[in-house]
N, C-alpha and C. Protein backbone atom coordinates (compact mmCIF):
# COMPACT_ATOMS: atom_id res chain seq x y z
N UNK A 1 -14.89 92.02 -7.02
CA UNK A 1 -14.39 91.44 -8.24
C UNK A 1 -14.85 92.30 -9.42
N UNK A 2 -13.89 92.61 -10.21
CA UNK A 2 -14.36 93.76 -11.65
C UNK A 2 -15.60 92.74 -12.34
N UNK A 3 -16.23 93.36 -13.07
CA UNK A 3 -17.45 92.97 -13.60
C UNK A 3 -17.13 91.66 -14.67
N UNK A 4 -15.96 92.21 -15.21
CA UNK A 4 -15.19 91.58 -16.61
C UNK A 4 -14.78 90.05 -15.87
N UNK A 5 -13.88 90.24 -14.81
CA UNK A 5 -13.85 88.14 -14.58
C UNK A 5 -15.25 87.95 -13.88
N UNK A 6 -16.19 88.46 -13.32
CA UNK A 6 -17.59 87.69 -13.11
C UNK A 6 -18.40 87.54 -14.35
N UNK A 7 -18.41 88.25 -15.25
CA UNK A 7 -18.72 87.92 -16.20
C UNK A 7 -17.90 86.74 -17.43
N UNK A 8 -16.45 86.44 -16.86
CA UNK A 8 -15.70 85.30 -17.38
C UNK A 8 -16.51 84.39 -17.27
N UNK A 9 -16.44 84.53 -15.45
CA UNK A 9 -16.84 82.93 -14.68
C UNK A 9 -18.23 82.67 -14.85
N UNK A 10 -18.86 83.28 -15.38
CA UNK A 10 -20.34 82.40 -15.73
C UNK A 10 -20.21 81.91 -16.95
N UNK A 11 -19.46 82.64 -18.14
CA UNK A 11 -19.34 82.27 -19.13
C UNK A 11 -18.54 80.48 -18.99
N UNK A 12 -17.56 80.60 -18.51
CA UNK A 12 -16.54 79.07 -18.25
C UNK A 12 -18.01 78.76 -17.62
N UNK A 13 -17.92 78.92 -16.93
CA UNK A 13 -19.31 77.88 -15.99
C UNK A 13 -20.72 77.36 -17.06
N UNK A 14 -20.88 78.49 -17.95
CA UNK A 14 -21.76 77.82 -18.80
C UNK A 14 -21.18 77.02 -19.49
N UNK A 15 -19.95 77.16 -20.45
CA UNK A 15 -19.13 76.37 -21.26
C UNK A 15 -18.87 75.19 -20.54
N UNK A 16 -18.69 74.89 -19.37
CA UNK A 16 -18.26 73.45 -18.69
C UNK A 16 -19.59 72.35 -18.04
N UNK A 17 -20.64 73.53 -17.93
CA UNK A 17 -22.08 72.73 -17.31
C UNK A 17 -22.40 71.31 -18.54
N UNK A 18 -22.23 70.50 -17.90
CA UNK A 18 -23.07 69.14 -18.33
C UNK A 18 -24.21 68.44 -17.73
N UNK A 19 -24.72 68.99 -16.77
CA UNK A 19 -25.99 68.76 -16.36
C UNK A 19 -26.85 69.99 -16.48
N UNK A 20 -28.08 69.38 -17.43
CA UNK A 20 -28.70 70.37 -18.01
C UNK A 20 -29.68 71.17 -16.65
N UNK A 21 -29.88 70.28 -15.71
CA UNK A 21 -30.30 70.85 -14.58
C UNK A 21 -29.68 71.71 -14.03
N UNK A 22 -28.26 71.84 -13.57
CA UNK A 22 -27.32 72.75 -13.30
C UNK A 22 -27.80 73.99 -13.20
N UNK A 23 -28.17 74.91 -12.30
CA UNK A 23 -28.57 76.10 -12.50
C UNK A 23 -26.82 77.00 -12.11
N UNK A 24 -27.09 77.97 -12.82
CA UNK A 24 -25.65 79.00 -12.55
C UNK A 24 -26.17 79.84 -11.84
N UNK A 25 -25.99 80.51 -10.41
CA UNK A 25 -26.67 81.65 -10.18
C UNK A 25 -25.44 82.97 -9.49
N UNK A 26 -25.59 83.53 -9.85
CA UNK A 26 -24.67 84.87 -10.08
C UNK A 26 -24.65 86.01 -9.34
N UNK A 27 -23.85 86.63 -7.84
CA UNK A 27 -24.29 87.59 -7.15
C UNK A 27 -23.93 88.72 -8.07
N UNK A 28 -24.44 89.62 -7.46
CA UNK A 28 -23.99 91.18 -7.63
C UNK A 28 -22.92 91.63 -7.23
N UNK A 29 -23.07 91.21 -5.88
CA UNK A 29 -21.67 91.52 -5.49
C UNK A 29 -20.97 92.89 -5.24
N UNK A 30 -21.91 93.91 -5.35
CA UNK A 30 -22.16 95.43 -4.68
C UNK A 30 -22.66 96.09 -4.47
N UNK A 31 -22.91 96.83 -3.88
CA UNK A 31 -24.03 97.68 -2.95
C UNK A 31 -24.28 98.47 -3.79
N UNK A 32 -23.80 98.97 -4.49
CA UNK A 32 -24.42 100.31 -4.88
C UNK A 32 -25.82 99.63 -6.05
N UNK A 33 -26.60 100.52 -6.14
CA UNK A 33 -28.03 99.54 -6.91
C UNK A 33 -27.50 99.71 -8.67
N UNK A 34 -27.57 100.97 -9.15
CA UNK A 34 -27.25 100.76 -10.55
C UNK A 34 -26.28 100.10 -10.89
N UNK A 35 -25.62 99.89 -10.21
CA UNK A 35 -24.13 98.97 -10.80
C UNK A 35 -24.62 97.43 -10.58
N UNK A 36 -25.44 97.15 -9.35
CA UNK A 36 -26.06 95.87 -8.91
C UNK A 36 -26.94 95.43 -10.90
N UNK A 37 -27.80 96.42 -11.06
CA UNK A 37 -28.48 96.28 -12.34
C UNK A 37 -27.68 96.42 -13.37
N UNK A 38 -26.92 97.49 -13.41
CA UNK A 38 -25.95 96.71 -14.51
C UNK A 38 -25.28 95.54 -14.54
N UNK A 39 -23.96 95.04 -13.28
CA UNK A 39 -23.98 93.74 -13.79
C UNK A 39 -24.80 92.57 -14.01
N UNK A 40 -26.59 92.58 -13.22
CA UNK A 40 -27.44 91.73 -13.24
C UNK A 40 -27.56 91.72 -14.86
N UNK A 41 -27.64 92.35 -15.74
CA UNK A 41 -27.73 92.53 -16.90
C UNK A 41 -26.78 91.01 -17.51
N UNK A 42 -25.63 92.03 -17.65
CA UNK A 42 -24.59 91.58 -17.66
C UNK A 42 -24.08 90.04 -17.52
N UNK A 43 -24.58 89.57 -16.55
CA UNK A 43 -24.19 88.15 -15.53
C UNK A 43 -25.30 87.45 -16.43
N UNK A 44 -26.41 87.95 -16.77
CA UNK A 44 -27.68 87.12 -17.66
C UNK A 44 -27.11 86.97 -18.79
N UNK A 45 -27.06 87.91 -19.76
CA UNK A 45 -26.43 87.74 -20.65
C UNK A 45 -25.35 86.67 -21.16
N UNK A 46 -24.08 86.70 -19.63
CA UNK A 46 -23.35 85.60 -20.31
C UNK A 46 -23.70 84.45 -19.94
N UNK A 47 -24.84 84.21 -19.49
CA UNK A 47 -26.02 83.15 -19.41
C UNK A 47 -26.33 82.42 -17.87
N UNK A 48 -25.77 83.17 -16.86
CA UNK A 48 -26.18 82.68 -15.16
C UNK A 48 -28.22 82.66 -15.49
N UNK A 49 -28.30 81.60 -14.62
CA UNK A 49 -29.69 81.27 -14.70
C UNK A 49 -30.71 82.27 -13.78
N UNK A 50 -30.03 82.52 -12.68
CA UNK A 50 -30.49 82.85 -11.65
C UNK A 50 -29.73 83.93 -10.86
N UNK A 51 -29.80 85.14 -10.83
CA UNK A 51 -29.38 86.46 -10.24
C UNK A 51 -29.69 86.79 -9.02
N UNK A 52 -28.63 86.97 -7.95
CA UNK A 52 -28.70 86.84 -6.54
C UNK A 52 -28.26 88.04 -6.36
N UNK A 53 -29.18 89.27 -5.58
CA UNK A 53 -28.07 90.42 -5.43
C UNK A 53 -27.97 90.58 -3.72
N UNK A 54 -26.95 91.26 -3.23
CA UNK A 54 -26.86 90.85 -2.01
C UNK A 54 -27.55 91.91 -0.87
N UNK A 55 -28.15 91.50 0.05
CA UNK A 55 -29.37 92.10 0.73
C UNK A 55 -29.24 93.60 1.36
N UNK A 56 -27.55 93.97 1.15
CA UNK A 56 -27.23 95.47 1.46
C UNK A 56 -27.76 96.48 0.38
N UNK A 57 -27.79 95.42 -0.60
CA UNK A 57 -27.66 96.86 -2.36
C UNK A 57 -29.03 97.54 -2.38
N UNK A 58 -30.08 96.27 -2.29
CA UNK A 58 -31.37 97.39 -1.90
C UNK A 58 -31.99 97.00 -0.96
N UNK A 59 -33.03 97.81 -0.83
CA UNK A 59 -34.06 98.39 0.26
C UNK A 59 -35.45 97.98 0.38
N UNK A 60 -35.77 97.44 -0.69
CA UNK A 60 -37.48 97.84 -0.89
C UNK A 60 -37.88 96.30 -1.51
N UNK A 61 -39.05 96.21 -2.02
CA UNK A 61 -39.00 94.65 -2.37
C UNK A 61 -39.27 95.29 -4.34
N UNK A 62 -39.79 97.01 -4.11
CA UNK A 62 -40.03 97.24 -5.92
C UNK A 62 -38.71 97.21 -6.29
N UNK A 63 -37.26 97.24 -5.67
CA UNK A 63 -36.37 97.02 -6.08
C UNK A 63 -35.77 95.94 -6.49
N UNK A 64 -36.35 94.75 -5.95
CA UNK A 64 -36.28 93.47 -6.39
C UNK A 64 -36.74 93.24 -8.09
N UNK A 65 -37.92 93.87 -8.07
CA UNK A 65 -38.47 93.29 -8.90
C UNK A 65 -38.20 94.16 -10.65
N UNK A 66 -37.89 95.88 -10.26
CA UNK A 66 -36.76 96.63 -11.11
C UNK A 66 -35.71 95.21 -11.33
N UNK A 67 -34.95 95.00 -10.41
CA UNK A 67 -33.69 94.11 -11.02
C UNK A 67 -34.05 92.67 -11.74
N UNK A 68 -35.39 91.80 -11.05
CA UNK A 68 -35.99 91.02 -12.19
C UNK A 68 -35.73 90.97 -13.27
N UNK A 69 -36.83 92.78 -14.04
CA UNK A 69 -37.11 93.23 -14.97
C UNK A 69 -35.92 93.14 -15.60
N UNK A 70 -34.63 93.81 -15.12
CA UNK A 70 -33.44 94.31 -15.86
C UNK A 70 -32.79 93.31 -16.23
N UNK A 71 -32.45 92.21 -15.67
CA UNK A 71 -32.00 90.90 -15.47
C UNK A 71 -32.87 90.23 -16.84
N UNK A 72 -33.90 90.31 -16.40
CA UNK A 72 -34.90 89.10 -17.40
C UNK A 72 -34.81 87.65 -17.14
N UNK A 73 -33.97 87.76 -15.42
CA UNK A 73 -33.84 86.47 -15.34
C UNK A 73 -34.64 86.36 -13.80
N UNK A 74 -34.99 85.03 -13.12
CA UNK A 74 -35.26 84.99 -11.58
C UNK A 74 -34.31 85.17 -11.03
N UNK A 75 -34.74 85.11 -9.58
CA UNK A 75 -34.03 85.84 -8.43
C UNK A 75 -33.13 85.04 -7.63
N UNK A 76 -32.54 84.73 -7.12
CA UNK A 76 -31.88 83.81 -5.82
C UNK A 76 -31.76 84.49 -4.43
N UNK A 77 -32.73 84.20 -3.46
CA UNK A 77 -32.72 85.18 -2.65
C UNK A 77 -32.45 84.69 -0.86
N UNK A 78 -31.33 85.34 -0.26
CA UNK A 78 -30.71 84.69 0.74
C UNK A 78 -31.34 85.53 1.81
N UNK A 79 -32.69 85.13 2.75
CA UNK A 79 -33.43 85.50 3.56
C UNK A 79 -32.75 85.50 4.88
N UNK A 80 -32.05 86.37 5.21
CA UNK A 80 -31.18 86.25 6.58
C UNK A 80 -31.73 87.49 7.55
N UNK A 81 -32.11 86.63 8.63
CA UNK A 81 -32.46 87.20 9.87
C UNK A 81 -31.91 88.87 10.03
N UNK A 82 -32.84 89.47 10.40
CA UNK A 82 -32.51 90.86 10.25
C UNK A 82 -32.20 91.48 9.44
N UNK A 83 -31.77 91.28 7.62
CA UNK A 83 -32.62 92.06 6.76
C UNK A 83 -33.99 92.22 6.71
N UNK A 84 -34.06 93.09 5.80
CA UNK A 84 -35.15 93.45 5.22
C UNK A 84 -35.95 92.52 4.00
N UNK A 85 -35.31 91.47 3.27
CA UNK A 85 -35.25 90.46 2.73
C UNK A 85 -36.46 89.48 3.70
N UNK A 86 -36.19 89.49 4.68
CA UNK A 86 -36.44 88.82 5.45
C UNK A 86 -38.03 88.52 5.63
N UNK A 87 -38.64 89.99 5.43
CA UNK A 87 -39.50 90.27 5.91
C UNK A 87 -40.65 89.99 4.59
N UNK A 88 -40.07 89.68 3.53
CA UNK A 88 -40.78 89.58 2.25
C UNK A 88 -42.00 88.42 2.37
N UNK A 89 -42.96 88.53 1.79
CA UNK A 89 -43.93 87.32 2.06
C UNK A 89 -44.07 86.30 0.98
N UNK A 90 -44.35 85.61 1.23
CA UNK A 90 -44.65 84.13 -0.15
C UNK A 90 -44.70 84.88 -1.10
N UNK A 91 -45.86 85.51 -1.68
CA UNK A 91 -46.09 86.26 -2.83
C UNK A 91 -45.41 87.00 -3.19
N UNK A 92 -44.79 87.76 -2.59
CA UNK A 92 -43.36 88.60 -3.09
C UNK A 92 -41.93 87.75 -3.29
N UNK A 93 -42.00 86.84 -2.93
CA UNK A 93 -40.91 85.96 -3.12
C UNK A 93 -40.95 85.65 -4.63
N UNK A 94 -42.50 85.05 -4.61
CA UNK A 94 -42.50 84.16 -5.67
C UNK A 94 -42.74 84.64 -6.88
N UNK A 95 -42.98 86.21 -6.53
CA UNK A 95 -43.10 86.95 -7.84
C UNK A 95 -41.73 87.35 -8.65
N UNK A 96 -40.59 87.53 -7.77
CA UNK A 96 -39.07 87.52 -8.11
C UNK A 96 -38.44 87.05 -8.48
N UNK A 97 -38.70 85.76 -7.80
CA UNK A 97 -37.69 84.88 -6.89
C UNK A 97 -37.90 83.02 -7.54
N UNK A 98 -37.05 82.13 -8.23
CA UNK A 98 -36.89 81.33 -8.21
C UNK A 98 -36.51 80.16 -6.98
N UNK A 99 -35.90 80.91 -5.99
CA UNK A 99 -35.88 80.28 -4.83
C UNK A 99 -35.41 81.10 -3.73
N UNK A 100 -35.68 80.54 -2.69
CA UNK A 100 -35.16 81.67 -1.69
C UNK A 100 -34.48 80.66 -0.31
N UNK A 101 -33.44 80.95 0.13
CA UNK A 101 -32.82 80.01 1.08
C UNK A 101 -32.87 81.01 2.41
N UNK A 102 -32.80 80.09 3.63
CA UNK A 102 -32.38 80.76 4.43
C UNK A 102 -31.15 80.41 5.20
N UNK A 103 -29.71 80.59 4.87
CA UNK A 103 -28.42 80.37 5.06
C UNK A 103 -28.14 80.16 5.68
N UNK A 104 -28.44 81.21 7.08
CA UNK A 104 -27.82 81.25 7.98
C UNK A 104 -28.65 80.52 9.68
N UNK A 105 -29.89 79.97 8.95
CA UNK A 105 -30.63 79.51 10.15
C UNK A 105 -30.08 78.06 10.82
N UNK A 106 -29.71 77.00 9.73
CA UNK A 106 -29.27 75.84 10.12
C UNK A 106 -28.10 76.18 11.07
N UNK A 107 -27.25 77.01 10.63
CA UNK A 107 -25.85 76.81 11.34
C UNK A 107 -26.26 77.82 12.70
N UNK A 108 -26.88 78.79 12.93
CA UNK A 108 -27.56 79.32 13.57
C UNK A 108 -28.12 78.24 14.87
N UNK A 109 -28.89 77.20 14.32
CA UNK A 109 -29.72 76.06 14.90
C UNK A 109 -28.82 75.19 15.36
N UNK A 110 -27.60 74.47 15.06
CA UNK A 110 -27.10 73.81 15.35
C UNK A 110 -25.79 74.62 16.68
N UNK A 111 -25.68 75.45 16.24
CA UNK A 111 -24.91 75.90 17.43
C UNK A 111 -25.57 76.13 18.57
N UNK A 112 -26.77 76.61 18.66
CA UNK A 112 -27.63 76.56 20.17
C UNK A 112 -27.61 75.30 20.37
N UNK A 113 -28.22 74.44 19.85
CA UNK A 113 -28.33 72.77 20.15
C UNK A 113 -27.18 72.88 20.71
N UNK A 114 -25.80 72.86 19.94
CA UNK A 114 -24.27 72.01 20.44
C UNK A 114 -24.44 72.79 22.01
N UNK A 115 -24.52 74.31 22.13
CA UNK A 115 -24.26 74.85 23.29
C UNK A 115 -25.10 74.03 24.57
N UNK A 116 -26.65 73.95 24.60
CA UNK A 116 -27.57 73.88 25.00
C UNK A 116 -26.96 73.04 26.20
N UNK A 117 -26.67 71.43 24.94
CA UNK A 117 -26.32 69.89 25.09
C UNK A 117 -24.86 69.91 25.96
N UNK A 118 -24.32 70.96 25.79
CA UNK A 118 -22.28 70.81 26.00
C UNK A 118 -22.78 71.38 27.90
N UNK A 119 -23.38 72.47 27.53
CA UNK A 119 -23.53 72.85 28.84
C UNK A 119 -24.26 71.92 29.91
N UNK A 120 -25.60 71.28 29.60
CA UNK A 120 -26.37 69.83 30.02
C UNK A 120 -25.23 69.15 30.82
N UNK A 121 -24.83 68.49 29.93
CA UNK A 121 -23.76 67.76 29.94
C UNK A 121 -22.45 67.89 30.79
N UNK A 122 -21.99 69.06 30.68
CA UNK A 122 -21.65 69.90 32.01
C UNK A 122 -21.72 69.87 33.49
N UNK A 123 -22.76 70.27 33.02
CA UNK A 123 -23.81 70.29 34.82
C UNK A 123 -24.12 69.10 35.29
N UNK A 124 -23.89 67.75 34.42
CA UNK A 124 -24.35 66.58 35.03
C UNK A 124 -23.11 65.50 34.86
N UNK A 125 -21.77 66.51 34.93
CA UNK A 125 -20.86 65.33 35.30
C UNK A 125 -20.71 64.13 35.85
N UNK A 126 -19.92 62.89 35.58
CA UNK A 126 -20.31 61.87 35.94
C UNK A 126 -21.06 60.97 36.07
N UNK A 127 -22.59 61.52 36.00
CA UNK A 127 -23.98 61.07 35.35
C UNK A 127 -24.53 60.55 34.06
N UNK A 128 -24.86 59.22 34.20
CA UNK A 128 -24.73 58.58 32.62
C UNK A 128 -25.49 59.63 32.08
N UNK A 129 -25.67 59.42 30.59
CA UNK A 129 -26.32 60.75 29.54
C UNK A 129 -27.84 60.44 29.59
N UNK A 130 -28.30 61.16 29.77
CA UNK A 130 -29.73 61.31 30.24
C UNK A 130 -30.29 61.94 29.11
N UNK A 131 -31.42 62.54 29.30
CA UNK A 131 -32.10 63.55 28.68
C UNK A 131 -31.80 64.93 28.58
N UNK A 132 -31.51 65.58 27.67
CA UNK A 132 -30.74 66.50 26.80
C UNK A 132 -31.99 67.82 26.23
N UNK A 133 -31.29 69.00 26.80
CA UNK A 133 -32.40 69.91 26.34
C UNK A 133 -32.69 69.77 24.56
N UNK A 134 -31.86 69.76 24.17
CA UNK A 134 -32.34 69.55 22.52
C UNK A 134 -31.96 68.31 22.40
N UNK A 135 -33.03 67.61 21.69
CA UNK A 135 -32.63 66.22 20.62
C UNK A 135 -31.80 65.87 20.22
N UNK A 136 -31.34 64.84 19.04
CA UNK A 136 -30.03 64.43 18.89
C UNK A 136 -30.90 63.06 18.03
N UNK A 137 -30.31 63.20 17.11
CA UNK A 137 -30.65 61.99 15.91
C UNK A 137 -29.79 60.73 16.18
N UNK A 138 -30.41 59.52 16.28
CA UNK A 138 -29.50 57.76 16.27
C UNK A 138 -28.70 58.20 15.30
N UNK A 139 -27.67 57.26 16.00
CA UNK A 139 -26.41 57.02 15.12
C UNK A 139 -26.28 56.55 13.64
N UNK A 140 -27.57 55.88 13.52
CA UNK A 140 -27.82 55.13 12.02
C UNK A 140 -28.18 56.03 11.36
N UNK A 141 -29.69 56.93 11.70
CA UNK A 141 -29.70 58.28 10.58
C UNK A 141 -28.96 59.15 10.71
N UNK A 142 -27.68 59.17 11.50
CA UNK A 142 -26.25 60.14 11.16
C UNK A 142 -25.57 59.60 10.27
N UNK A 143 -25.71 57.73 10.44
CA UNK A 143 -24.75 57.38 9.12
C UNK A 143 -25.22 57.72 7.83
N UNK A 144 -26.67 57.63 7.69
CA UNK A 144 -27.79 57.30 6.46
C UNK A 144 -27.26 58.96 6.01
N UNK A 145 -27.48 59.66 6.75
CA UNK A 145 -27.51 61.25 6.47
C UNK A 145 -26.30 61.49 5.99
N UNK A 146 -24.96 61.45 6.47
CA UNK A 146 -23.74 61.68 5.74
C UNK A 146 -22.95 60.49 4.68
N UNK A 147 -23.96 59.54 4.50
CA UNK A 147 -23.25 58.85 3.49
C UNK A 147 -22.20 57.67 3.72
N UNK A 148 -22.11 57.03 5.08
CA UNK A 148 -21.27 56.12 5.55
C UNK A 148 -21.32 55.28 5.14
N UNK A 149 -22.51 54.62 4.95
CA UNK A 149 -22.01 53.12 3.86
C UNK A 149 -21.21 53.37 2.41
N UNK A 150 -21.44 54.37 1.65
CA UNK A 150 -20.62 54.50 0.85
C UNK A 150 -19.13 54.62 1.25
N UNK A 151 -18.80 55.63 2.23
CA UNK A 151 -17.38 55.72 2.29
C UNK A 151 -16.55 54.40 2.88
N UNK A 152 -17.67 53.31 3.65
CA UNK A 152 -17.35 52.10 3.87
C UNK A 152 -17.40 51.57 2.78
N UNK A 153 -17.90 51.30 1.72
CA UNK A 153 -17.65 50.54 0.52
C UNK A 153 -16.38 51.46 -0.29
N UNK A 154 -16.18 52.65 -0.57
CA UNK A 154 -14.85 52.83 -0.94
C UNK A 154 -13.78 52.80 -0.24
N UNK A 155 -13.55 52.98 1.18
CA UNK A 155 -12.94 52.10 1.99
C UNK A 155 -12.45 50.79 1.55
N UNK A 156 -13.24 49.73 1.51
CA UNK A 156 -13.06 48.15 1.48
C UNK A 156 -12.60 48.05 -0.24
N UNK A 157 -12.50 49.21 -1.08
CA UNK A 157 -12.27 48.75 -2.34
C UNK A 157 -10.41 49.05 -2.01
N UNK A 158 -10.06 50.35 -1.41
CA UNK A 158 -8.52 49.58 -1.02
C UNK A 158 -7.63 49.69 0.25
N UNK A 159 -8.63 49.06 1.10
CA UNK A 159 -8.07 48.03 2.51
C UNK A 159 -7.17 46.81 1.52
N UNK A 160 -6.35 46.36 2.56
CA UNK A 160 -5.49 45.01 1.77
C UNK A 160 -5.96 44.43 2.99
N UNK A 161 -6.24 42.76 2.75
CA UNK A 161 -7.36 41.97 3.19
C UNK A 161 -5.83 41.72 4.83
N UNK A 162 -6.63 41.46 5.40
CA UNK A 162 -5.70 41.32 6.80
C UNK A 162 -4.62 39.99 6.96
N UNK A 163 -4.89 39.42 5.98
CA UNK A 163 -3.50 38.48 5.94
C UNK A 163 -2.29 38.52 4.81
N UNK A 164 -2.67 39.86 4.41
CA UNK A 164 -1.21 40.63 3.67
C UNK A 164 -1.08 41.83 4.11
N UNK A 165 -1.30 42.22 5.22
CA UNK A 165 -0.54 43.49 5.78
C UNK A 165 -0.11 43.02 6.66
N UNK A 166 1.27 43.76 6.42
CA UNK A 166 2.89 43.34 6.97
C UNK A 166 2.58 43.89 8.48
């Protein structure tokens, strides 16, 4: 994306934020490093809170902290298995870094589980469900967790009560 609409879209994004908590955070969005620091500049300026550059552009962790500097803003930093990112420690995080996620581990985690369980399950055709190499959360903290009583209460606001549907 040219520098000019990422630098739009933080601007609209600041202009539309109504929660003052709202953080904006803004990739780079290319490899090459001076251009990474120029738009980090750039992306601050039109006021993103938080500058994310993406784990190809650099190398080193003093490069992190060059783009900090240049930025003047914290870091957003996506710790994915087999960068070099990865390998950063608390203290280097936290010297950068406003927060640091790791993206790709949940979905990572949940697909071994699904496999683990599908295959289990498999092998024990016909056999009521037993014990399962990975865990598996009650049905109630699946509802609690995605929010089901709510979508049951907006639900019931327009169900038509069962003695007026035709």
């Amino acid at each position: 994306m040219p520098v000019v609409d990422a630098v739009a879209r933080v601007r609209a994004a600041v202009d539309a934020r109504q929660d003052p908590d709202l953080l904006i955070v803004a990739r780079t969005d290319v490899a090459d490093p001076q251009e990474a620091l120029d738009r980090a500049a750039l992306l601050a300026e039109a006021g993103a809170d938080l500058i994310q550059p993406i784990s190809r552009t650099f190398s080193r962790y003093e490069d992190l902290v060059r783009l900090r500097e240049v930025c003047g803003r914290p870091l957003s930093l996506q710790l994915m298995e087999g960068t070099w990112m990865a390998r950063l420690d608390r203290a280097q995080i936290e010297s950068v870094a406003a927060f640091a996620t790791y993206p790709i581990v949940t979905l990572l985690s949940v697909v071994h589980a699904m496999q683990a369980n599908l295959a289990a399950l498999s092998a024990q055709r016909g056999v009521p469900m037993g014990e399962l190499p990975c865990g598996r959360t009650t049905m109630a903290d699946f509802k609690h967790t995605i929010g089901w009583h709510v979508l049951e209460q907006r639900q019931a606001v327009y169900e038509r009560p069962a003695e007026t549907a035709a």
